[in-house]
C-alpha atoms as a PDB file:
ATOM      1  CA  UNK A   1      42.680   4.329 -76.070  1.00  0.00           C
ATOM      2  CA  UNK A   2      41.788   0.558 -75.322  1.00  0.00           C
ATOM      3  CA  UNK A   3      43.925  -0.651 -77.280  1.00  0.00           C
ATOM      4  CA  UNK A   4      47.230   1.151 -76.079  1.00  0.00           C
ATOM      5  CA  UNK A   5      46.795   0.294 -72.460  1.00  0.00           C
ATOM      6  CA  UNK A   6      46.163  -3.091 -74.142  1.00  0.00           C
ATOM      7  CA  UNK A   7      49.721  -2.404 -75.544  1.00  0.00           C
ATOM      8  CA  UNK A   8      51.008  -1.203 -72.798  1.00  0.00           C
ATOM      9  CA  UNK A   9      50.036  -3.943 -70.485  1.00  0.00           C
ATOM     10  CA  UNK A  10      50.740  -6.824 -73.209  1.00  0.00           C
ATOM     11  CA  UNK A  11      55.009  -4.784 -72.786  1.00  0.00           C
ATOM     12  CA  UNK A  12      54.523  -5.023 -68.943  1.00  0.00           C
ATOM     13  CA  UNK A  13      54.003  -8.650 -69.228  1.00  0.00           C
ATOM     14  CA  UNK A  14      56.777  -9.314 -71.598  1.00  0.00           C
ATOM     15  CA  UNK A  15      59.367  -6.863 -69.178  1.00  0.00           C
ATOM     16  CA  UNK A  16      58.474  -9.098 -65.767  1.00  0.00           C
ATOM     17  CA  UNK A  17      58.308 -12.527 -67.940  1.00  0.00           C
ATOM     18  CA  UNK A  18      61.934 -11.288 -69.275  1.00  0.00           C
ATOM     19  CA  UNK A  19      63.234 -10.282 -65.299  1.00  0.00           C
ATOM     20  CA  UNK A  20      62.208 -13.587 -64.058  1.00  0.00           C
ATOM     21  CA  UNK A  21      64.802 -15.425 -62.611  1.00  0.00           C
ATOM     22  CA  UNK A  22      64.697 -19.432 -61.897  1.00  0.00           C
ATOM     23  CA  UNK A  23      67.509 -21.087 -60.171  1.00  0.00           C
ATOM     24  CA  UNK A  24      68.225 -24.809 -59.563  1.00  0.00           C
ATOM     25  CA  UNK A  25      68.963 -26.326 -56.585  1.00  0.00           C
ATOM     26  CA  UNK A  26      71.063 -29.292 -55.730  1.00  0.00           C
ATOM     27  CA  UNK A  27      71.587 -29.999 -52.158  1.00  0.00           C
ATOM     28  CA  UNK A  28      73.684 -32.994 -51.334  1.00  0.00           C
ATOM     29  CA  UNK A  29      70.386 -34.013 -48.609  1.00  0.00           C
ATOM     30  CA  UNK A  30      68.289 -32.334 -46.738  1.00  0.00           C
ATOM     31  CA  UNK A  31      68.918 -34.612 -43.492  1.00  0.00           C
ATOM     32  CA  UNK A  32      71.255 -32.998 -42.344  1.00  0.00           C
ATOM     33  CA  UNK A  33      71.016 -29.757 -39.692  1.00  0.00           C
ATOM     34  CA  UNK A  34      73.843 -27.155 -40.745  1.00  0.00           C
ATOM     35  CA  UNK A  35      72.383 -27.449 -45.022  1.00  0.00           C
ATOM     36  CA  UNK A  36      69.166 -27.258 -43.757  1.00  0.00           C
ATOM     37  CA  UNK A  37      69.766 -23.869 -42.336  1.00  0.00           C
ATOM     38  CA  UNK A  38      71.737 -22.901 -45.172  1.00  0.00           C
ATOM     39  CA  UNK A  39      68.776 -24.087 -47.336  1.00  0.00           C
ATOM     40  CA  UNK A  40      65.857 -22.334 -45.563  1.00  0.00           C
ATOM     41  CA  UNK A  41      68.346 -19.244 -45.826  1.00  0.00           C
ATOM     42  CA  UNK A  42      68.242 -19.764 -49.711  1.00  0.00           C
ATOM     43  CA  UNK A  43      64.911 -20.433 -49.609  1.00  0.00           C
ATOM     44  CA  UNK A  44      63.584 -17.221 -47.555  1.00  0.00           C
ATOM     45  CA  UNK A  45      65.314 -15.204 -48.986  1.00  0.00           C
ATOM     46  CA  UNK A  46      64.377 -15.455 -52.565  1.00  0.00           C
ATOM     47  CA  UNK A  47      60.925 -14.871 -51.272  1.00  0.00           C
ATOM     48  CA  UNK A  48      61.857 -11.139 -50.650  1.00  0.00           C
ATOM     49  CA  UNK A  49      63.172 -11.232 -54.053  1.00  0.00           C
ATOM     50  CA  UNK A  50      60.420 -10.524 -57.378  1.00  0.00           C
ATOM     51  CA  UNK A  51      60.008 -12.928 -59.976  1.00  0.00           C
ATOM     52  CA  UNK A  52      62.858 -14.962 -58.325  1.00  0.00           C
ATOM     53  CA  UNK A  53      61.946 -18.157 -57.946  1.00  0.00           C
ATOM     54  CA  UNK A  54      63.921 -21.723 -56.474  1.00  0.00           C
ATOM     55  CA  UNK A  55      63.484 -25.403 -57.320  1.00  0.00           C
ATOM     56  CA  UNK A  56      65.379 -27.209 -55.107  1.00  0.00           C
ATOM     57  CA  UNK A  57      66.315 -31.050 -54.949  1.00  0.00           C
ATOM     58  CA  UNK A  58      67.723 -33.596 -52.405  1.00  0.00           C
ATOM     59  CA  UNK A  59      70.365 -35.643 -53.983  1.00  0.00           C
ATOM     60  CA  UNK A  60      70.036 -37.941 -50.864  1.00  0.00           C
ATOM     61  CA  UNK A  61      73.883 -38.278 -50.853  1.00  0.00           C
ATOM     62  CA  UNK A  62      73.886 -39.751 -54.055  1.00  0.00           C
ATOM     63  CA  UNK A  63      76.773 -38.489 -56.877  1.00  0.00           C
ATOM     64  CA  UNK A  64      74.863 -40.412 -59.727  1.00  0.00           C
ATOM     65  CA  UNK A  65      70.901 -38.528 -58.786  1.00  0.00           C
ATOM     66  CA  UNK A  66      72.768 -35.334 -58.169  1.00  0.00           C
ATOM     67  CA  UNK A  67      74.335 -35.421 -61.464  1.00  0.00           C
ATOM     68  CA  UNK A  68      71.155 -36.655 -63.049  1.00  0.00           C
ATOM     69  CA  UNK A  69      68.843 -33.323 -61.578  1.00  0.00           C
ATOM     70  CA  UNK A  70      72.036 -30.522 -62.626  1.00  0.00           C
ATOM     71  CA  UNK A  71      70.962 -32.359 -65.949  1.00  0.00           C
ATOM     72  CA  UNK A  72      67.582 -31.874 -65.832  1.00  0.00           C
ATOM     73  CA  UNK A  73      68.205 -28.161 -64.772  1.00  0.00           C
ATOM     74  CA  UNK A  74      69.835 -28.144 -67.619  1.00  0.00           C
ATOM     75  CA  UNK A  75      66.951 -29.747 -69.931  1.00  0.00           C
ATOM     76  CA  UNK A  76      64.607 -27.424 -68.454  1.00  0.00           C
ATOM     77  CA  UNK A  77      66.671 -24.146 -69.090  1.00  0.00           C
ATOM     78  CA  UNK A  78      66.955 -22.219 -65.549  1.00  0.00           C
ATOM     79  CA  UNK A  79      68.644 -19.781 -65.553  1.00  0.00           C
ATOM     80  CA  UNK A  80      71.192 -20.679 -62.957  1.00  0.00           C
ATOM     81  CA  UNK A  81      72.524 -23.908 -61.225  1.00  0.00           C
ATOM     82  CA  UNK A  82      73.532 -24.231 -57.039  1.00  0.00           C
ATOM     83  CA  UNK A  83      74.972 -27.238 -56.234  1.00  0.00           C
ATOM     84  CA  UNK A  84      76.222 -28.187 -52.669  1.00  0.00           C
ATOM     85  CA  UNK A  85      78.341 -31.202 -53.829  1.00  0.00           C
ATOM     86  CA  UNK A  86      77.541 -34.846 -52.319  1.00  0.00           C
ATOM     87  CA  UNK A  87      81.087 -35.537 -53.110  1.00  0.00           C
ATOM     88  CA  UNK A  88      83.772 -32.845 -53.636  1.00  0.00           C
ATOM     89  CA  UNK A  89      86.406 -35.446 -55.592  1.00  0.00           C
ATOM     90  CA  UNK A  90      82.839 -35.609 -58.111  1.00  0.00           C
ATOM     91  CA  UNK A  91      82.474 -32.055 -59.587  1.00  0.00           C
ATOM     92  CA  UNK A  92      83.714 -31.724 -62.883  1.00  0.00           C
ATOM     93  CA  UNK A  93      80.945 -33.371 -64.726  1.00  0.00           C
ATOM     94  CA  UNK A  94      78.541 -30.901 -62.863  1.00  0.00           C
ATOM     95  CA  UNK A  95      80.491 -28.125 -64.118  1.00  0.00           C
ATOM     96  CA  UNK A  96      80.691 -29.921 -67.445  1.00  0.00           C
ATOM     97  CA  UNK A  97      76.794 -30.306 -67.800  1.00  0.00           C
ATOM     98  CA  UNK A  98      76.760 -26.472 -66.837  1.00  0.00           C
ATOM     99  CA  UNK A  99      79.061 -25.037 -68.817  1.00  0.00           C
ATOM    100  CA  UNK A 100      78.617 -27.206 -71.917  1.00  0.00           C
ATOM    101  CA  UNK A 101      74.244 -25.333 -72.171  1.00  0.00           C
ATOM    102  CA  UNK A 102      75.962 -21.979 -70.990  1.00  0.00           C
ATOM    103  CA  UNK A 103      74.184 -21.956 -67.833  1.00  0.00           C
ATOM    104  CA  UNK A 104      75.930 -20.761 -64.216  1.00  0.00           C
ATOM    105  CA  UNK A 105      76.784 -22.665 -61.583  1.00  0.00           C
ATOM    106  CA  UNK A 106      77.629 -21.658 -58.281  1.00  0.00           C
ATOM    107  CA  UNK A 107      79.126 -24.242 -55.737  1.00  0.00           C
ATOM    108  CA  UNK A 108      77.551 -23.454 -52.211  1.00  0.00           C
ATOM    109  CA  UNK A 109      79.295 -24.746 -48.767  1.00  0.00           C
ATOM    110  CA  UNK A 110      81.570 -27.878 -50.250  1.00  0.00           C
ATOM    111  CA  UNK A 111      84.806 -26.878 -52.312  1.00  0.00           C
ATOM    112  CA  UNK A 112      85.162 -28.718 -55.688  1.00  0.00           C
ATOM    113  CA  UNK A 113      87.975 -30.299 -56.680  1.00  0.00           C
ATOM    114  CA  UNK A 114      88.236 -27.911 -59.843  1.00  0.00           C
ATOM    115  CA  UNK A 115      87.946 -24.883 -58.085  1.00  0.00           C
ATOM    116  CA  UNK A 116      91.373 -23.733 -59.181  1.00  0.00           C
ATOM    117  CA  UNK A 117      90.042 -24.844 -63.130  1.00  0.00           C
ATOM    118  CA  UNK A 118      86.136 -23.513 -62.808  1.00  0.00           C
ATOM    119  CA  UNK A 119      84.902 -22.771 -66.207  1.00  0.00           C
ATOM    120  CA  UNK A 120      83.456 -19.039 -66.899  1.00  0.00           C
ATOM    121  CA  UNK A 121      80.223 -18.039 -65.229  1.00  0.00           C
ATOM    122  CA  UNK A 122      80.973 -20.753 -62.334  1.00  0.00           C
ATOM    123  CA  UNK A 123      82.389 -19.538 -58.570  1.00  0.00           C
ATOM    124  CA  UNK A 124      81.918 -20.892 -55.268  1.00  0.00           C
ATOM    125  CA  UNK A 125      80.549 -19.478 -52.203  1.00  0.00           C
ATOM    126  CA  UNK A 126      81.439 -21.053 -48.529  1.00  0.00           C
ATOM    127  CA  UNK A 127      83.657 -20.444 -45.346  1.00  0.00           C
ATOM    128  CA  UNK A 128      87.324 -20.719 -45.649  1.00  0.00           C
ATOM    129  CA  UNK A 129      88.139 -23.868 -44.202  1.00  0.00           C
ATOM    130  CA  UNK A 130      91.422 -23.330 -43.245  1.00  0.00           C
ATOM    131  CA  UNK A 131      89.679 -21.013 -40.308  1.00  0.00           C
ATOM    132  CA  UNK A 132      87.655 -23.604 -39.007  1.00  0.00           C
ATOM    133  CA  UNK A 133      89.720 -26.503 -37.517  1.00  0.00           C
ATOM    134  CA  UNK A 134      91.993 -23.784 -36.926  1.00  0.00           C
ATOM    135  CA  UNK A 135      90.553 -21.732 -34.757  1.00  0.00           C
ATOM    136  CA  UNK A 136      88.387 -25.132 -32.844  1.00  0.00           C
ATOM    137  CA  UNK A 137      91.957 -26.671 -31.973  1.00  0.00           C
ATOM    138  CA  UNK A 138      93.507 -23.224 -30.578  1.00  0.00           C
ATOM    139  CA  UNK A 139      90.931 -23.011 -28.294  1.00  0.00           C
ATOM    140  CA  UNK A 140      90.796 -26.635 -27.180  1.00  0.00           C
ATOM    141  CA  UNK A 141      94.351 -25.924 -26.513  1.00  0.00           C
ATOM    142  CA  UNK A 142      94.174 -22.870 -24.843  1.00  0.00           C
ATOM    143  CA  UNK A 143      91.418 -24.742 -22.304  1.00  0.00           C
ATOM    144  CA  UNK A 144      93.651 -27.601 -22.024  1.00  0.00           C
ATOM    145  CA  UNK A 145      96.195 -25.286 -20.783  1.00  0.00           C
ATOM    146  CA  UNK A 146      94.258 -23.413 -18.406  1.00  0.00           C
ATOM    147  CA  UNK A 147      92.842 -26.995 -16.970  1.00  0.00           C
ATOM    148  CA  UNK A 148      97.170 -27.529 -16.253  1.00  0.00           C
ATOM    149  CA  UNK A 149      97.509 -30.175 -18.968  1.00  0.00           C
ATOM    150  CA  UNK A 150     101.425 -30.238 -19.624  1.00  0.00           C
ATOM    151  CA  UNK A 151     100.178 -33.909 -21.593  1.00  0.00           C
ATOM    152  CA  UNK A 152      97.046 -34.297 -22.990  1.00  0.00           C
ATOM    153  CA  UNK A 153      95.496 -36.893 -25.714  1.00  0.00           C
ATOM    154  CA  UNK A 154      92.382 -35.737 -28.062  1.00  0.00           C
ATOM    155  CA  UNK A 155      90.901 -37.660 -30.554  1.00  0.00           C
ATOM    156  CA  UNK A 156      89.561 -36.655 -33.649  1.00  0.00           C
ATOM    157  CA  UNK A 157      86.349 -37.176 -35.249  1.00  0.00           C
ATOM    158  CA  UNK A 158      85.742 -36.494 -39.151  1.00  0.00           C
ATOM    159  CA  UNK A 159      83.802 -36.293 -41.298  1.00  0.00           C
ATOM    160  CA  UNK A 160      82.915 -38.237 -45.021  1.00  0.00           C
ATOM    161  CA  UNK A 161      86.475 -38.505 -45.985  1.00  0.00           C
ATOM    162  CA  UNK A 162      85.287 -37.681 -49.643  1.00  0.00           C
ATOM    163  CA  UNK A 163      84.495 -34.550 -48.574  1.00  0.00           C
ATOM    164  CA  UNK A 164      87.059 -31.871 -49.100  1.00  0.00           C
ATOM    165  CA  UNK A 165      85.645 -30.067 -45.632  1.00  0.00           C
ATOM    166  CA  UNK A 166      86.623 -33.275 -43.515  1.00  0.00           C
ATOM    167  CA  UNK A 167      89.798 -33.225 -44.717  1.00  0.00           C
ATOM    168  CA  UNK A 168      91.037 -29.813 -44.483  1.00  0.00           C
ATOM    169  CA  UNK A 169      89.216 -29.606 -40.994  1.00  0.00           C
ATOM    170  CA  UNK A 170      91.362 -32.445 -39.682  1.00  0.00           C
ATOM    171  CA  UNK A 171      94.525 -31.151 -41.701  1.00  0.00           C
ATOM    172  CA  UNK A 172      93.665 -27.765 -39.424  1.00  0.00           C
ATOM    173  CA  UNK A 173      93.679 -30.018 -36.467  1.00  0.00           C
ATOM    174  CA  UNK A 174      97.665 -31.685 -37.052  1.00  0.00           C
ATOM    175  CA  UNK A 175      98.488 -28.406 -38.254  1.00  0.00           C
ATOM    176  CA  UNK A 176      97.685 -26.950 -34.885  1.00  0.00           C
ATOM    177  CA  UNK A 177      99.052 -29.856 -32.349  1.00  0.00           C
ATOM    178  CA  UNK A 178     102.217 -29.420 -34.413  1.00  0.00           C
ATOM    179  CA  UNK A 179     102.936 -26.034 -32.990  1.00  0.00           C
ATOM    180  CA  UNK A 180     104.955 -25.565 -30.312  1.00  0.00           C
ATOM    181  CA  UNK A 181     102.315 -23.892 -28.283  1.00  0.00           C
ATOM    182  CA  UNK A 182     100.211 -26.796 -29.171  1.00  0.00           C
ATOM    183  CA  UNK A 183     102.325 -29.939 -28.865  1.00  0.00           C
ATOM    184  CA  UNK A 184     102.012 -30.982 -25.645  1.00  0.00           C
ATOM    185  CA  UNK A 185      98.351 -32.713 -27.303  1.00  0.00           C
ATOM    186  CA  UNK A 186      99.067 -36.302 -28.830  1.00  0.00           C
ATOM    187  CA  UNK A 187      96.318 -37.147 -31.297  1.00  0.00           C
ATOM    188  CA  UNK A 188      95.440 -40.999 -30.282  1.00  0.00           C
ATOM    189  CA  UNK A 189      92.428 -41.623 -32.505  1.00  0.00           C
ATOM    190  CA  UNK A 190      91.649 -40.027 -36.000  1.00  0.00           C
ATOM    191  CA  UNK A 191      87.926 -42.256 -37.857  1.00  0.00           C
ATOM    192  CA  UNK A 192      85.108 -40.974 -39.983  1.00  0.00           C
ATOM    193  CA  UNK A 193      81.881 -40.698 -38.051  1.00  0.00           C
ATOM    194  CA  UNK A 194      80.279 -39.677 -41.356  1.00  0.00           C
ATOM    195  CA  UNK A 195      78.912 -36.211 -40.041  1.00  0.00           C
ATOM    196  CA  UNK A 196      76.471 -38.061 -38.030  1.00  0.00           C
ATOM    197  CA  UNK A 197      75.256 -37.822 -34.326  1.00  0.00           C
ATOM    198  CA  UNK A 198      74.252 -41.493 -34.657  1.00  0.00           C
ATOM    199  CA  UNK A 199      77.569 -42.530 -36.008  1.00  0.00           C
ATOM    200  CA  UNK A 200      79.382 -40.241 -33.668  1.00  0.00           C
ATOM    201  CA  UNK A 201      77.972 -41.735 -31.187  1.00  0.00           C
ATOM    202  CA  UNK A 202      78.764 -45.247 -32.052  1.00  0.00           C
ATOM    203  CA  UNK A 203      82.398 -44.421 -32.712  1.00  0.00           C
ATOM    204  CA  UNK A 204      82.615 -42.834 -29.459  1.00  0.00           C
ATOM    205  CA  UNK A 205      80.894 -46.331 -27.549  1.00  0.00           C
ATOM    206  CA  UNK A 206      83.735 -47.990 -29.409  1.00  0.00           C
ATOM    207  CA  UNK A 207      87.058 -46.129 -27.840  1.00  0.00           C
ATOM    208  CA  UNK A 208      85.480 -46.606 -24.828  1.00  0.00           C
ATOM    209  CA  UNK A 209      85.066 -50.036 -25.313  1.00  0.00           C
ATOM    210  CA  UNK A 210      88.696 -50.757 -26.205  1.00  0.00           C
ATOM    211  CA  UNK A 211      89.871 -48.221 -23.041  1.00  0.00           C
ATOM    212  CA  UNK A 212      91.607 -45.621 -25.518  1.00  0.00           C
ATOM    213  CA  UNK A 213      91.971 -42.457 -23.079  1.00  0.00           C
ATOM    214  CA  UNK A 214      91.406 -39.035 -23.905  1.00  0.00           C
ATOM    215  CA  UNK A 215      91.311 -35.485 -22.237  1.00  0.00           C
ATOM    216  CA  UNK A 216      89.293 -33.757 -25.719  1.00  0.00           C
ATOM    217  CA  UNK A 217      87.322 -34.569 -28.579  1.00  0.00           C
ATOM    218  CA  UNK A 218      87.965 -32.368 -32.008  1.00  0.00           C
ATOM    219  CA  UNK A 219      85.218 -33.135 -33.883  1.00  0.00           C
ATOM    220  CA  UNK A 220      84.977 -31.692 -37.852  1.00  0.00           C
ATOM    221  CA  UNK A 221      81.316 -30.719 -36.735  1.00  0.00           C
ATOM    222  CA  UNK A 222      78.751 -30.320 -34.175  1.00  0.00           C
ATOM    223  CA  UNK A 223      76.811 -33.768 -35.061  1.00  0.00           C
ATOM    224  CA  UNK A 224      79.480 -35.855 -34.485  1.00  0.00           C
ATOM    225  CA  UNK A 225      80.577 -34.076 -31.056  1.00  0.00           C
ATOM    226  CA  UNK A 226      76.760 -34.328 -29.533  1.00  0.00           C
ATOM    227  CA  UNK A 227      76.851 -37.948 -30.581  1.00  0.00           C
ATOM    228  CA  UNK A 228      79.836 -38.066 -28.738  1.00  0.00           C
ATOM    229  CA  UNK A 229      78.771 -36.157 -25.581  1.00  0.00           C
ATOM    230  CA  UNK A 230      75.225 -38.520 -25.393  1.00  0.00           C
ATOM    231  CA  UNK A 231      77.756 -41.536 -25.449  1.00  0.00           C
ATOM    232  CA  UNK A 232      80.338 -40.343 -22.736  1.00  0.00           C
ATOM    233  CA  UNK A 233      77.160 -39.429 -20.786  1.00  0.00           C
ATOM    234  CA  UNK A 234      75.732 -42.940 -21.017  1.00  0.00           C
ATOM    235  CA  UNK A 235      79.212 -44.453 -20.214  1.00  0.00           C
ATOM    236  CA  UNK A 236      79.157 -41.886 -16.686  1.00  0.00           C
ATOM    237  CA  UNK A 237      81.602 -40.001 -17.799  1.00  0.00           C
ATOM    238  CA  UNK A 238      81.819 -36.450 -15.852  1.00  0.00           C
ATOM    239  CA  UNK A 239      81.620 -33.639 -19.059  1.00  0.00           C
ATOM    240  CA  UNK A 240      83.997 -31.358 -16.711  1.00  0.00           C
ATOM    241  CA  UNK A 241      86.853 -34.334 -17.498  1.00  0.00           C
ATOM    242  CA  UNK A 242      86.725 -33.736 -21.023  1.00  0.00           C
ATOM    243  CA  UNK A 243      86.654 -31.091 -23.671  1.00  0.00           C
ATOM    244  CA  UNK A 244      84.456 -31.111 -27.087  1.00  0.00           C
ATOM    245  CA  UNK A 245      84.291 -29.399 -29.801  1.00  0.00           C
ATOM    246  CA  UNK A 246      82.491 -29.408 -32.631  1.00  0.00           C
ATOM    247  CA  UNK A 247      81.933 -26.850 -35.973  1.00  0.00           C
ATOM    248  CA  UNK A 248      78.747 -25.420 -37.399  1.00  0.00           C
ATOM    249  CA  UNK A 249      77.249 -23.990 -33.891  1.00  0.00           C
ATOM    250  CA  UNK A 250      73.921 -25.154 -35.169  1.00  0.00           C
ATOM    251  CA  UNK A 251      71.013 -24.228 -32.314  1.00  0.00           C
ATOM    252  CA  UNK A 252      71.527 -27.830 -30.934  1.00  0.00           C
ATOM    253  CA  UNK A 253      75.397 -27.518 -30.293  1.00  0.00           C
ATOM    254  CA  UNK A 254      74.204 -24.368 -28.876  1.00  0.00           C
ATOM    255  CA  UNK A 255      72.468 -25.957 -26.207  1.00  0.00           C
ATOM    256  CA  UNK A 256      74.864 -27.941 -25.577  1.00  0.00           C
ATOM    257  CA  UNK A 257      76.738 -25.363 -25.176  1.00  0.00           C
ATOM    258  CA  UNK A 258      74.650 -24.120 -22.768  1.00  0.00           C
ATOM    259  CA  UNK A 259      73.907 -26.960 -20.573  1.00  0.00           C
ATOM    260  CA  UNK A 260      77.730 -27.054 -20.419  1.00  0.00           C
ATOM    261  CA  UNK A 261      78.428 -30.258 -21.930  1.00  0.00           C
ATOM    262  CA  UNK A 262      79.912 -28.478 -25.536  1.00  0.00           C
ATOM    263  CA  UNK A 263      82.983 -26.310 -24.972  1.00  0.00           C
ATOM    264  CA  UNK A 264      83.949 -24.868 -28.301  1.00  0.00           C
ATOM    265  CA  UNK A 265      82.098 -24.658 -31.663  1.00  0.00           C
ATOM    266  CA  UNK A 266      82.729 -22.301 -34.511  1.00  0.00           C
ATOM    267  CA  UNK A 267      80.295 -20.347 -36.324  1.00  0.00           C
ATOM    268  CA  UNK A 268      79.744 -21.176 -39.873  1.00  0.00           C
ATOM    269  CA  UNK A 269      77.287 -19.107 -41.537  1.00  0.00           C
ATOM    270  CA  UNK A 270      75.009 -21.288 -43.176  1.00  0.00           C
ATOM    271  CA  UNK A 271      71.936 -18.020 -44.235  1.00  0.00           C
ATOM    272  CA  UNK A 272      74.885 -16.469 -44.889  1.00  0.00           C
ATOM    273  CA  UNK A 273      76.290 -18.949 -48.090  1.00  0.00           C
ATOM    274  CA  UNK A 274      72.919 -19.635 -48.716  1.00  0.00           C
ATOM    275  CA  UNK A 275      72.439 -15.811 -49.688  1.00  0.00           C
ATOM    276  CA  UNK A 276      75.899 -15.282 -50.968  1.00  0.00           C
ATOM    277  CA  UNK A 277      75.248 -18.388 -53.293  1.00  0.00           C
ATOM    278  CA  UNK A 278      71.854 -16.866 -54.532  1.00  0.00           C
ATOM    279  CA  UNK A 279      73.393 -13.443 -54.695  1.00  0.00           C
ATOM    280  CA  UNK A 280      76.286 -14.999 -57.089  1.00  0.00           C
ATOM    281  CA  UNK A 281      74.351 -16.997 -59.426  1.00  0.00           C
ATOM    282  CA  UNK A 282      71.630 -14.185 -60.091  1.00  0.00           C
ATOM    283  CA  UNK A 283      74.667 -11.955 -60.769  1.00  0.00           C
ATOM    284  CA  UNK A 284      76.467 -14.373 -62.915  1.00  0.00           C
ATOM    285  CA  UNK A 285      72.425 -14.918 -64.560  1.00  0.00           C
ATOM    286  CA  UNK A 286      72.804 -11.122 -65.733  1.00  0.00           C
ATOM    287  CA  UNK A 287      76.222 -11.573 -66.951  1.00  0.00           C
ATOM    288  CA  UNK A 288      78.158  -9.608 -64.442  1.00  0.00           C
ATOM    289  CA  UNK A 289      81.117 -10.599 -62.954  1.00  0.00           C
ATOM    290  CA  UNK A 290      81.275 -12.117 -59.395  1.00  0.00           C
ATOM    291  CA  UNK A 291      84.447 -13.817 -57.613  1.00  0.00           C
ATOM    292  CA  UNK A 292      85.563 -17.125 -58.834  1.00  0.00           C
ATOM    293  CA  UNK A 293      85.958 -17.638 -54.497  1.00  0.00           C
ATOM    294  CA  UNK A 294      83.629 -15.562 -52.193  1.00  0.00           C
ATOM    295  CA  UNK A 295      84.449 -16.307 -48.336  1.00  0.00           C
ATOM    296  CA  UNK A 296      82.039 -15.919 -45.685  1.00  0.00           C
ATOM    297  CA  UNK A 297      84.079 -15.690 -42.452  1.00  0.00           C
ATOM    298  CA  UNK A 298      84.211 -18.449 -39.117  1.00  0.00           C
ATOM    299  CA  UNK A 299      83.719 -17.570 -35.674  1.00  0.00           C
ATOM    300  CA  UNK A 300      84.865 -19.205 -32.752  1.00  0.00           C
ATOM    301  CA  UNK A 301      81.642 -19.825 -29.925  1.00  0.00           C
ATOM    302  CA  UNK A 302      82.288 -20.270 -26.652  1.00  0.00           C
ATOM    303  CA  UNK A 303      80.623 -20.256 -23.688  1.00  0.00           C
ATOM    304  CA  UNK A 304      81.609 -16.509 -23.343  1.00  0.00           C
ATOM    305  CA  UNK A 305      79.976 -15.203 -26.256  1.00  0.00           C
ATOM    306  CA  UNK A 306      77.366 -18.058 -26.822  1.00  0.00           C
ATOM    307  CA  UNK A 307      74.595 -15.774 -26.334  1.00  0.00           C
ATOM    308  CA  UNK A 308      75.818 -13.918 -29.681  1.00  0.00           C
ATOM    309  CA  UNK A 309      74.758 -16.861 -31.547  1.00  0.00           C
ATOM    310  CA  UNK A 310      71.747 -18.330 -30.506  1.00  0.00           C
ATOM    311  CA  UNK A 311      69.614 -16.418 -33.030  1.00  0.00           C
ATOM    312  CA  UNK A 312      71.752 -17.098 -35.881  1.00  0.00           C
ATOM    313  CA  UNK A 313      72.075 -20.749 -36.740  1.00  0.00           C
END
């Protein structure tokens, strides 16, 4: 009798060592507020997950160390790859490495440049970025047009231009100002603050320097725009005589928001691709099929619904 419940336990081993599931992780870095959130996402919920299990890295913005740890994911046989790229233009060697040991990769947040090419067992999970800037630069148009602007100037802050985010966000933006409803809005300033409050900032110390005028900022996220709101404020600039906006609505844009110095942000779901990522790489892990693109839709925040949103980023 011993010796089958010896059995038995010995197969009940073997059946949870066989379900055990352990993903890589490759986040571009983990300074940075909006893949935080989506990381701690990931991250919790796994934990409500059995025998799943995470091992995440920070690439630290660096192409050459994230390709180096999809590699070692490799080497060490997980049994699925998530990469948020450091630089979109850079993903075909990660989905090289992946493909090449059999192992899936899901792209989280960042489009590839081979999404349109991704090998079997690789898909991506994010927000449709032709939303974002889209739905940011009605709105700052619709305000402008309830403040009586028949002319207005904005400029635009982006992000790393080797990101494929930054440069659909501010494709979004000329694609709006060229409609007639939207014309009337001359973009005087388009530069790269990097993603970065400290950067957006800077940039923003700089127009003001050289006297370039502006009734709104479009920024390609909610970094950039705070940067730009603690520099106006420094510089005495009334917040009522200018519009932001920003994208993410991370819980510091938020109370911006709400202190009335951030106008418009948009809602990108970052628990939300975090789970969807997980969710597609376990699935792709067991060999069933999952969407080569799975969206995860925007939302535009404004002060009229900003209370929707304060739990969620």
């Amino acid at each position: 009798m011993k010796r089958h419940f010896a059995i038995a336990a010995f197969a009940a081993m073997l059946a949870t060592g066989a379900s055990a599931q352990t993903v890589g992780v490759s986040m571009a870095l983990f300074d940075d507020n909006f893949l935080t959130v989506l990381r701690n996402g990931m991250i919790d919920y796994s934990k409500g997950m059995s025998g799943v299990s995470l091992q995440v890295e920070d690439a630290q913005n660096d192409v050459g160390k994230q390709l180096s740890q999809v590699q070692n994911f490799v080497a060490a046989g997980v049994d699925a790859i998530i990469v948020n790229p450091v630089d979109t233009d850079a993903t075909v060697a990660l989905s090289q490495a992946a493909a090449a040991a059999g192992i899936p990769l899901v792209y989280v947040n960042r489009q590839p440049v081979n999404l349109d090419s991704l090998p079997d067992k690789q898909a991506f999970v994010a927000s449709d970025e032709k939303q974002s800037g889209t739905l940011q630069t009605q709105e700052v148009c619709r305000l402008l047009k309830e403040a009586g602007k028949t002319e207005a100037s904005a400029v635009v802050m982006m992000g790393e231009l080797s990101n494929q985010a930054a440069r659909m966000r501010t494709q979004d933006i000329r694609d709006v100002v060229a409609t007639s409803d939207c014309s009337f809005i001359k973009l005087v300033e388009e530069q790269s603050a990097n993603w970065s409050r400290t950067q957006g900032s800077d940039l923003m110390t700089n127009w003001l320097s050289a006297g370039v005028e502006f009734d709104a900022v479009i920024s390609n996220n909610d970094e950039m725009a705070i940067g730009a709101i603690q520099s106006l404020k420094a510089a005495g600039r009334s917040m009522d005589s200018v519009i932001i906006a920003g994208i993410d609505a991370t819980q510091d844009a938020l109370a911006a928001m709400a202190a009335g110095d951030l106008d418009v942000s948009v809602f990108q779901n970052a628990a939300g691709q975090g789970k969807g990522a997980l969710d597609a790489a376990l699935k792709l892990a067991k060999g069933d099929a999952v969407d080569k693109k799975v969206f995860v839709p925007f939302e535009l925040v404004t002060p009229a619904n900003l209370k929707n949103y304060q739990a969620k980023n």
